[in-house]
Protein backbone atom coordinates (compact mmCIF):
# COMPACT_ATOMS: atom_id res chain seq x y z
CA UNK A 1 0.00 0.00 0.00
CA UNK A 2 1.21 3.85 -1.01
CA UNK A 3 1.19 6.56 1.64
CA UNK A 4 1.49 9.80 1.09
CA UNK A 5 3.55 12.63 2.94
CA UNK A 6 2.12 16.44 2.58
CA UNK A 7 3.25 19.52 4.39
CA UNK A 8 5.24 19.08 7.39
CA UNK A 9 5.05 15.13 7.77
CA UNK A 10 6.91 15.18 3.91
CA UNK A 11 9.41 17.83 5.17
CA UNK A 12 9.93 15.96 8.26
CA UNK A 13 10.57 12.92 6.48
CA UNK A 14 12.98 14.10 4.18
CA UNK A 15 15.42 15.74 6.83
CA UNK A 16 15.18 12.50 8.80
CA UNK A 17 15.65 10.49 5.71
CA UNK A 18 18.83 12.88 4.49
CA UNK A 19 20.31 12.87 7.91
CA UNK A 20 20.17 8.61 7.77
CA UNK A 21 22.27 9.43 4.75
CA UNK A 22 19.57 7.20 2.93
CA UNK A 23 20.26 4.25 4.79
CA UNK A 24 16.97 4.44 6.90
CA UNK A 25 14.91 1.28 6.81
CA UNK A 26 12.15 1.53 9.30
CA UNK A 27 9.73 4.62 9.43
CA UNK A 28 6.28 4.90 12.03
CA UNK A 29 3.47 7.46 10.71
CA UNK A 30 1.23 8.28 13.35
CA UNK A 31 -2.54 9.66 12.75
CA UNK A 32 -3.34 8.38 9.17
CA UNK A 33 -5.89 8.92 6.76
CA UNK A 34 -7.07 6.28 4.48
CA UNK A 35 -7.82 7.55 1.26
CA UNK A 36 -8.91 6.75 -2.50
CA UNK A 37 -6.50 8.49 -5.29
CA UNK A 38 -6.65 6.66 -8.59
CA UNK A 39 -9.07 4.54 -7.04
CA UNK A 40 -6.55 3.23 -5.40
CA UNK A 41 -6.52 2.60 -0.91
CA UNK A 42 -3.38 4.46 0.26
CA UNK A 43 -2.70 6.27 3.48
CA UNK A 44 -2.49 9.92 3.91
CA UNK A 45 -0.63 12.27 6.36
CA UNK A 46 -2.53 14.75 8.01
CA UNK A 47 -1.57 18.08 10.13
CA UNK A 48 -1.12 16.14 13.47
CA UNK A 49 0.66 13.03 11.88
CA UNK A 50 4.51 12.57 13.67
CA UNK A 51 7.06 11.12 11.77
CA UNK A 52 9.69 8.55 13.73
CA UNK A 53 12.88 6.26 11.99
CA UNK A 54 14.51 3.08 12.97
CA UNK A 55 15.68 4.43 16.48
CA UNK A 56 13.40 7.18 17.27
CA UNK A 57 11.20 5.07 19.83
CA UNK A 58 10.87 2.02 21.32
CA UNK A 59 8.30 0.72 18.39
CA UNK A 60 10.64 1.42 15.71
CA UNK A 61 13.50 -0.51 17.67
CA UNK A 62 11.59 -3.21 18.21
CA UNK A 63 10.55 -3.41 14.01
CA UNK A 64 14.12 -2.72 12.96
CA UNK A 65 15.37 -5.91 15.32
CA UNK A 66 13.20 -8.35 13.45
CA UNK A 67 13.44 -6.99 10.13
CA UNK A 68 17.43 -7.58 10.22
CA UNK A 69 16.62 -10.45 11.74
CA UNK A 70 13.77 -11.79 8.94
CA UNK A 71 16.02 -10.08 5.49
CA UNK A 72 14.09 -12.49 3.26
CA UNK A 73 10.56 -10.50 4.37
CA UNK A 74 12.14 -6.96 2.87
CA UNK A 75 12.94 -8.72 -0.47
CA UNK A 76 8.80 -10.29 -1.28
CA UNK A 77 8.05 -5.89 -1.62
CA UNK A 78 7.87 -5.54 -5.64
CA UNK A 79 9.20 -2.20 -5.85
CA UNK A 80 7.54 -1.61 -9.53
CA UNK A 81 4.56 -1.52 -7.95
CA UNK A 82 5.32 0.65 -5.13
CA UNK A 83 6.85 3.22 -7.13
CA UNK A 84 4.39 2.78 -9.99
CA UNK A 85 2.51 6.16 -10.66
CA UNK A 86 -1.11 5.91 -10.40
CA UNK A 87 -3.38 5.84 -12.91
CA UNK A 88 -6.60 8.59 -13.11
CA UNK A 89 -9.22 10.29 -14.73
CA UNK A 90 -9.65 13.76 -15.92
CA UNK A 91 -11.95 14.24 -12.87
CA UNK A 92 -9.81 12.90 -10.15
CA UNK A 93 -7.11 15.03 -11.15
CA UNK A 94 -9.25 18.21 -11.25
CA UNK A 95 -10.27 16.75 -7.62
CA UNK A 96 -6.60 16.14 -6.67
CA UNK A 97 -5.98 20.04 -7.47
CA UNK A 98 -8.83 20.73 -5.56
CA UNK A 99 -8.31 19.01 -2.15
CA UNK A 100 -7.19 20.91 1.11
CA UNK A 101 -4.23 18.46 2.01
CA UNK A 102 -3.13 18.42 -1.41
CA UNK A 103 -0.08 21.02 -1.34
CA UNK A 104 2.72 18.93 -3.11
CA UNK A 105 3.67 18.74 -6.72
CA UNK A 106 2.45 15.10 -7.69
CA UNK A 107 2.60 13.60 -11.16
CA UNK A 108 0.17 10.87 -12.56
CA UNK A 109 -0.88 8.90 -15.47
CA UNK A 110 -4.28 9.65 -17.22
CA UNK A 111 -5.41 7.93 -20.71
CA UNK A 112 -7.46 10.25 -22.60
CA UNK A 113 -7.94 11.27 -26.41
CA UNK A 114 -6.89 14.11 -28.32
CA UNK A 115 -9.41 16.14 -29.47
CA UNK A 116 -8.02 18.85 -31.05
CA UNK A 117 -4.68 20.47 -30.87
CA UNK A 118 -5.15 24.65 -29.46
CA UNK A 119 -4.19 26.56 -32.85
CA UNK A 120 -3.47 30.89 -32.50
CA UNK A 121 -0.83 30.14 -30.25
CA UNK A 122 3.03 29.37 -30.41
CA UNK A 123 3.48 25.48 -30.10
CA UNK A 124 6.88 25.85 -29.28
CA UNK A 125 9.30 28.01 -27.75
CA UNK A 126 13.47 28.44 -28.52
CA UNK A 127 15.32 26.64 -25.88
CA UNK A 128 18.85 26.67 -24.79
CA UNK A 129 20.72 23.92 -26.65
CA UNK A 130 22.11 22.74 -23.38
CA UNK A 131 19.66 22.75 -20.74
CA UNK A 132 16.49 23.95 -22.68
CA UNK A 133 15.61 26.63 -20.43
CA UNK A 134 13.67 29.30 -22.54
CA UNK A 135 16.36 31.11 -24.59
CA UNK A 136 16.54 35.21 -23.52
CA UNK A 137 16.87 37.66 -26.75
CA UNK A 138 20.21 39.50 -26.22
CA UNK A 139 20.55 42.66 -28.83
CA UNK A 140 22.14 40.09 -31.20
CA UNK A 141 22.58 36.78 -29.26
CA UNK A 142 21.00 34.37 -27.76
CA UNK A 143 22.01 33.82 -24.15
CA UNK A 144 20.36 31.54 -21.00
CA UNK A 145 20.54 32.53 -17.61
CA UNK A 146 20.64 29.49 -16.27
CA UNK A 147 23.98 28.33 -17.83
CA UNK A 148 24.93 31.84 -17.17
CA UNK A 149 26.16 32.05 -21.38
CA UNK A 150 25.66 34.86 -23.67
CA UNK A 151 25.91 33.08 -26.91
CA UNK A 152 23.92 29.97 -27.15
CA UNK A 153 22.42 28.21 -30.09
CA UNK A 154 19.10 27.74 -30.10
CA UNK A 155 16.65 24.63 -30.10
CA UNK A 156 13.04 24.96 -31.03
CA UNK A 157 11.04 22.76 -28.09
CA UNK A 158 7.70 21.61 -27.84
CA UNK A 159 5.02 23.92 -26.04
CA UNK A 160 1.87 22.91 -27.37
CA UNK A 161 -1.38 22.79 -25.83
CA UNK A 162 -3.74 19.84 -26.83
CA UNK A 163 -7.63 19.44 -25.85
CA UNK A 164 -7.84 16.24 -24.15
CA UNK A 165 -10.52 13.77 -23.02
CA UNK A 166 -12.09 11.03 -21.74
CA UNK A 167 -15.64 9.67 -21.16
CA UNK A 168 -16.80 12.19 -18.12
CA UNK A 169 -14.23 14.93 -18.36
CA UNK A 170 -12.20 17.54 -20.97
CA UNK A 171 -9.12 19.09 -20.17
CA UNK A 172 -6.04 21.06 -21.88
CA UNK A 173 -2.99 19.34 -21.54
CA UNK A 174 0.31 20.96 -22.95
CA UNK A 175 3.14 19.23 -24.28
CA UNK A 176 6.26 20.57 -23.11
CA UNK A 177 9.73 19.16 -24.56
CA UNK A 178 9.84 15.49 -25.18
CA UNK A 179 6.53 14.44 -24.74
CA UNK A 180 5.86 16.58 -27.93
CA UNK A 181 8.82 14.39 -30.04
CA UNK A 182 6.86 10.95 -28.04
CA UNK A 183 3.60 11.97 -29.09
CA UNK A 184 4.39 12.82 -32.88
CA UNK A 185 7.25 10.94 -33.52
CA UNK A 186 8.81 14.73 -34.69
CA UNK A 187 11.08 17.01 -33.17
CA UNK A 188 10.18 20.57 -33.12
CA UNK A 189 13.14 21.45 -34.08
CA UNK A 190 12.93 19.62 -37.23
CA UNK A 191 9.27 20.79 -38.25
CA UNK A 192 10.33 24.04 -37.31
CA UNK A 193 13.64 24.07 -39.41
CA UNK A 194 11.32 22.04 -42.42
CA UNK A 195 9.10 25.03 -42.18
CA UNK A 196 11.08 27.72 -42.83
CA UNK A 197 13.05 25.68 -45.82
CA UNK A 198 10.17 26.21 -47.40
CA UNK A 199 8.97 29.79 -46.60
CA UNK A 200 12.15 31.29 -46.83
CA UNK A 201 10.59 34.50 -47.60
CA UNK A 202 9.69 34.48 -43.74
CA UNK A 203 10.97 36.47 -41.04
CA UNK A 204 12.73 35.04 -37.81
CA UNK A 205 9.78 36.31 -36.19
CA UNK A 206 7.01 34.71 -37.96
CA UNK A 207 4.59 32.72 -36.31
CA UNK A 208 5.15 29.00 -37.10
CA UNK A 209 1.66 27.10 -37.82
CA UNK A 210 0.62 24.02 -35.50
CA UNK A 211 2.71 21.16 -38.34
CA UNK A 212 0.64 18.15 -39.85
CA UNK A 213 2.41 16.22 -37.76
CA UNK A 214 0.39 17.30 -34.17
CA UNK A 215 -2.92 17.57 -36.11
CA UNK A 216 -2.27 14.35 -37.20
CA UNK A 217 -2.23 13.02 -33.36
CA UNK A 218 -5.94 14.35 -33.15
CA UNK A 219 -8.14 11.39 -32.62
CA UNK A 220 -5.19 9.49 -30.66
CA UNK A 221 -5.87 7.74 -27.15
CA UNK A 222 -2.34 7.53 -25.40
CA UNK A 223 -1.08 7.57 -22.05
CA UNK A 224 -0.02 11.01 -20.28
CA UNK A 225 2.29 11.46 -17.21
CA UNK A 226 0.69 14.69 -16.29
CA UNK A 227 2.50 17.06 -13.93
CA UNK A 228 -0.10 18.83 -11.27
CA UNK A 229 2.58 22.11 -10.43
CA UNK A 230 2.16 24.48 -8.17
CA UNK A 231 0.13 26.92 -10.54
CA UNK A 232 -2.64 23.90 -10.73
CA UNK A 233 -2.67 23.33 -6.78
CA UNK A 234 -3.02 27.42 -6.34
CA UNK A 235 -5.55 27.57 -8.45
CA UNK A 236 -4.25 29.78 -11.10
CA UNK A 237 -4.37 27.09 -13.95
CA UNK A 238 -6.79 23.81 -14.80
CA UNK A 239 -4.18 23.47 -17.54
CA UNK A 240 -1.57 20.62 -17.29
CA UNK A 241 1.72 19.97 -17.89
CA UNK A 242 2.78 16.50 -20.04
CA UNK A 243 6.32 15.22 -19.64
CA UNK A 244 5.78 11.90 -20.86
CA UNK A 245 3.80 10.38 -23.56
CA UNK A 246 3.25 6.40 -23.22
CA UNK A 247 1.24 4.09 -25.33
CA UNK A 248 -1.35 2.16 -23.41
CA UNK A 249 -0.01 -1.21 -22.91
CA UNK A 250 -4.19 -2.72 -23.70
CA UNK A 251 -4.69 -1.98 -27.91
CA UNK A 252 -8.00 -1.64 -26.89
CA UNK A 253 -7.72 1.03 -24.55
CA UNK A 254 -9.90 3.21 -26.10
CA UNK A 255 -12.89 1.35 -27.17
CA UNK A 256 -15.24 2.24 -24.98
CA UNK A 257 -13.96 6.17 -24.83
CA UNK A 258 -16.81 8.45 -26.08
CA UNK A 259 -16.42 9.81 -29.82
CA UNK A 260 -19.23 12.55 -29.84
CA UNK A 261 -17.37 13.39 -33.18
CA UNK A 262 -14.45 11.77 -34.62
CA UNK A 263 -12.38 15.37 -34.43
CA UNK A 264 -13.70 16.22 -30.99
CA UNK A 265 10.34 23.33 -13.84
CA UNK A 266 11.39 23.93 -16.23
CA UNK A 267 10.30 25.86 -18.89
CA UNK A 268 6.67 26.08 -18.57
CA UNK A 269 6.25 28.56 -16.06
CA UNK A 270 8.06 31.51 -18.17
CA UNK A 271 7.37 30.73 -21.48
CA UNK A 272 3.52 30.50 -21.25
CA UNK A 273 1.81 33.28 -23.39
CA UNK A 274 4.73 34.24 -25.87
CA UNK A 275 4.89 33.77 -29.40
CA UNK A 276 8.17 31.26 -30.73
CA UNK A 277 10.96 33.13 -31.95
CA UNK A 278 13.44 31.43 -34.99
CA UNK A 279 16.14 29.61 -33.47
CA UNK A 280 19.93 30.88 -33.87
CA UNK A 281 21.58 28.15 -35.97
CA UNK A 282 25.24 27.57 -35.05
């Protein structure tokens, strides 16, 4: 069974876990919750739940003497599962963002459809080549403050919002870097260099059309790791951020989705809202 750690119980936890230098085996939640998220049972911390570690208190002593004593027990725990991100709806996300304990960045997996891909918008932004942090417009360079370099070459990265669904809920998903190339099978960078091939005529400042190769993703049923950031949990934004694209490992996945229509941090936060520039080739 998952439990989850919010506010101080998670901060508690990770000093005590840091200060173990990792090593920690044993841990004793008091005052849990139980709790339904992905329809799955899992415990949940609340304000007056007390973290403790191997040997904090008697109880923990006690557990950490028989479980070096009984190794073998330690070794039946599948960690796949344990780790394994849970799988939701559209709705239990949107009820995730809206829950009073929830205060953590989380990430999940959701299966929903495309329905169309957002067009009037940029769907992708110039990145720094190294750590694709949005690129800053020097007065003839490129530079990026987080590599601290005034002369960088450009990348053209995904930032494209898609209208998602599945058979209770819509929502806007937007694909930032990879999850773009996972989804389409094309780099930005390469539909964006294609384009302007053949529009030479074009500025550097010209807004780039949504490429065949997104609309073409319209009507797909895939897999999403979806992000819920702090913007979601604040409630500034419904909108969510993909960072991974994954085909659902049942072909069928999407039979019994609704079709009412056949055609139905890093650099999210400051890139939202501005059009793509051309990249600097170098």
């Amino acid at each position: 069974m998952k439990m989850y750690l919010w506010d101080k119980a998670a901060s508690d936890f990770g000093e005590r876990f840091k200060a173990s230098g990792g090593t920690a085996s044993v841990i004793l939640v008091t005052t849990l919750n139980p709790k339904r998220y992905g329809g799955a049972l899992c415990l949940s911390s609340m304000a007056s739940s007390r973290i403790f570690m191997d040997s904090d208190v008697q109880a923990t002593r006690d557990y950490l003497n028989w479980l070096n004593s009984n190794l073998d027990v330690a070794k039946r725990v599948d960690a796949d599962v344990v780790t394994k991100t849970e799988t939701v709806t559209i709705g239990e996300l949107f009820s995730y963002m809206k829950q009073a304990d929830a205060k953590v960045v989380a990430w999940f997996e959701c299966i929903a459809t495309i329905g169309d891909v957002v067009h009037g918008s940029g769907w992708y932004y110039i990145g720094c080549g190294g750590c694709h942090t949005k690129a800053t417009k020097g007065p003839t360079t490129l530079m990026c403050k987080k590599c601290g370099k005034s002369d960088i070459v450009g990348v053209a990265q995904y930032l494209a919002k898609i209208s998602v669904y599945d058979n209770n809920d819509q929502a806007v998903f937007v694909l930032l870097g990879d999850s773009g190339h996972e989804l389409s099978g094309k780099k930005a960078s390469e539909l964006v260099e294609s384009y302007f091939e053949a529009n030479e005529d074009e500025g550097s400042d010209h807004l780039v059309p949504v490429p065949q190769a997104l609309i073409d993703t319209i009507g797909q049923t895939s897999k999403f790791i979806v992000k819920v950031s702090t913007h979601n949990l604040t409630g500034k934004t419904q909108t969510l951020t993909v960072t991974k694209v994954l085909t659902p490992e049942d072909p069928d996945i999407g039979v019994n989705l609704e079709t009412d229509g056949e055609r139905v941090k890093r650099a999210a936060e400051n890139i939202e809202g501005e059009e793509p520039k051309r990249a600097k080739c170098g």
